[in-house]
Protein backbone atom coordinates (compact mmCIF):
# COMPACT_ATOMS: atom_id res chain seq x y z
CA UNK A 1 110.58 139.07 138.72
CA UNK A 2 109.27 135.99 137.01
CA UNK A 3 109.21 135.09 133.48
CA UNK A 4 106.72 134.51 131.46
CA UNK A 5 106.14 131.28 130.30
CA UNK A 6 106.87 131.18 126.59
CA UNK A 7 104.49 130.19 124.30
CA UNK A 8 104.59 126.55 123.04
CA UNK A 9 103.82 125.54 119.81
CA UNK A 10 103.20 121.89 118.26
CA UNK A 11 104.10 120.90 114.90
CA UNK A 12 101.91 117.45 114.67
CA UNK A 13 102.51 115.19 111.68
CA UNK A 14 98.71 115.84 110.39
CA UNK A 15 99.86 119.56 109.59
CA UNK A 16 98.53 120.92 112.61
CA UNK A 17 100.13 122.93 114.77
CA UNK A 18 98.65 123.80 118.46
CA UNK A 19 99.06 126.55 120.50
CA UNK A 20 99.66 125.94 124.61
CA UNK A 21 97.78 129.38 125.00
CA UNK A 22 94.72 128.66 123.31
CA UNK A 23 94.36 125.22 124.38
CA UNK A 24 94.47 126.80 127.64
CA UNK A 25 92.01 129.01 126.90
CA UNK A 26 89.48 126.60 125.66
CA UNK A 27 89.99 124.43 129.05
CA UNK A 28 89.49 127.66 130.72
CA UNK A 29 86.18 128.42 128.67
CA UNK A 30 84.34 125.50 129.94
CA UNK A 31 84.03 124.15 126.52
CA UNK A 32 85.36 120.84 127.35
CA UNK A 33 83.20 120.83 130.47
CA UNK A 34 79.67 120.59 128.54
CA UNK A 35 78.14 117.13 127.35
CA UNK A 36 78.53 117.13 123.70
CA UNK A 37 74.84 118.10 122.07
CA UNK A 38 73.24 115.34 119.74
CA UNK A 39 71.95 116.52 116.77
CA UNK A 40 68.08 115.47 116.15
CA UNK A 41 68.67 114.25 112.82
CA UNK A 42 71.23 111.69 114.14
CA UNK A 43 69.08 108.24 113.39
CA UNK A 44 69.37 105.44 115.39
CA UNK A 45 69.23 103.10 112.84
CA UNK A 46 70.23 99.13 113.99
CA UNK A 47 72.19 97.90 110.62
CA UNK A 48 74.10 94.32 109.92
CA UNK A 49 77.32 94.24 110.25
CA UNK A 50 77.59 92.67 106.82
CA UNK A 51 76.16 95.55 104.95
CA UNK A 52 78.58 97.96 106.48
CA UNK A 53 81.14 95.28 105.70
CA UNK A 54 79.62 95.35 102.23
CA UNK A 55 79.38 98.95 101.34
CA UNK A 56 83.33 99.31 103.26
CA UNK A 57 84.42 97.35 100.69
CA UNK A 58 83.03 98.50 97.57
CA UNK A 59 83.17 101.87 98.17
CA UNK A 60 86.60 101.93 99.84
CA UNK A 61 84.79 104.31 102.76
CA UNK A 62 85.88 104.16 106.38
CA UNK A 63 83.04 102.35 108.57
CA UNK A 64 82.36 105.78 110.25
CA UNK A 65 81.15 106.58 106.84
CA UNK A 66 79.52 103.44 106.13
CA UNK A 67 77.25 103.29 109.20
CA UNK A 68 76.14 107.24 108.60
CA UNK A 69 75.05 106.27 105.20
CA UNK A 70 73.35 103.46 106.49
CA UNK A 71 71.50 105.38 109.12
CA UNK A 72 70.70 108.45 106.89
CA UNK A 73 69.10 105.97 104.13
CA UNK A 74 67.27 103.52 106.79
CA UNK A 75 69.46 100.99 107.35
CA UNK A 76 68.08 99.97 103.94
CA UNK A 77 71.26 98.65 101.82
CA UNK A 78 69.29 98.92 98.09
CA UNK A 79 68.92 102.29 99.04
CA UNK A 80 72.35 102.99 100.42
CA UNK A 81 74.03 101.90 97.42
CA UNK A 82 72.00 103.53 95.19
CA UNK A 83 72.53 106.92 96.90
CA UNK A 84 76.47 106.68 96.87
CA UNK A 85 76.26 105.58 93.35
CA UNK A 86 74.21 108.83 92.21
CA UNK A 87 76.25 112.45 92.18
């Protein structure tokens, strides 16, 4: 009689742990399988790489951050930085 595979868990640096037996799972699932879905607010917004450089560096924000700013205001900079300045 076999044994059953024990379960393996994964203490990552980040805090987070994994489970073998759910990341199974989810493979299983087909949730991996489907192309990821774009959400219809996403703008496509073509912005200078000096105001993301710009707004990086004042704001201390990774570029990720930057660029989604950019898009959501845009790709206008004036109104960018006056929309991470306000609460």
């Amino acid at each position: 009689m076999a044994r059953p595979e024990p379960e393996v868990i994964v203490n990552y640096q980040d805090g987070y742990a994994y489970s073998k037996g759910k990341m199974e799972e989810a493979f299983r699932s087909g949730l991996f399988e489907k192309p990821a879905q774009k959400s219809k607010d996403t703008l496509k917004v073509a912005s200078k790489k000096e105001d993301i450089d710009l707004i990086m560096n004042e704001f201390e924000i990774p570029r990720v951050q930057a660029e989604k700013a950019l898009a959501e205001n845009g790709g206008d900079l004036m109104k960018t930085i006056k929309a991470l300045l306000s609460p």
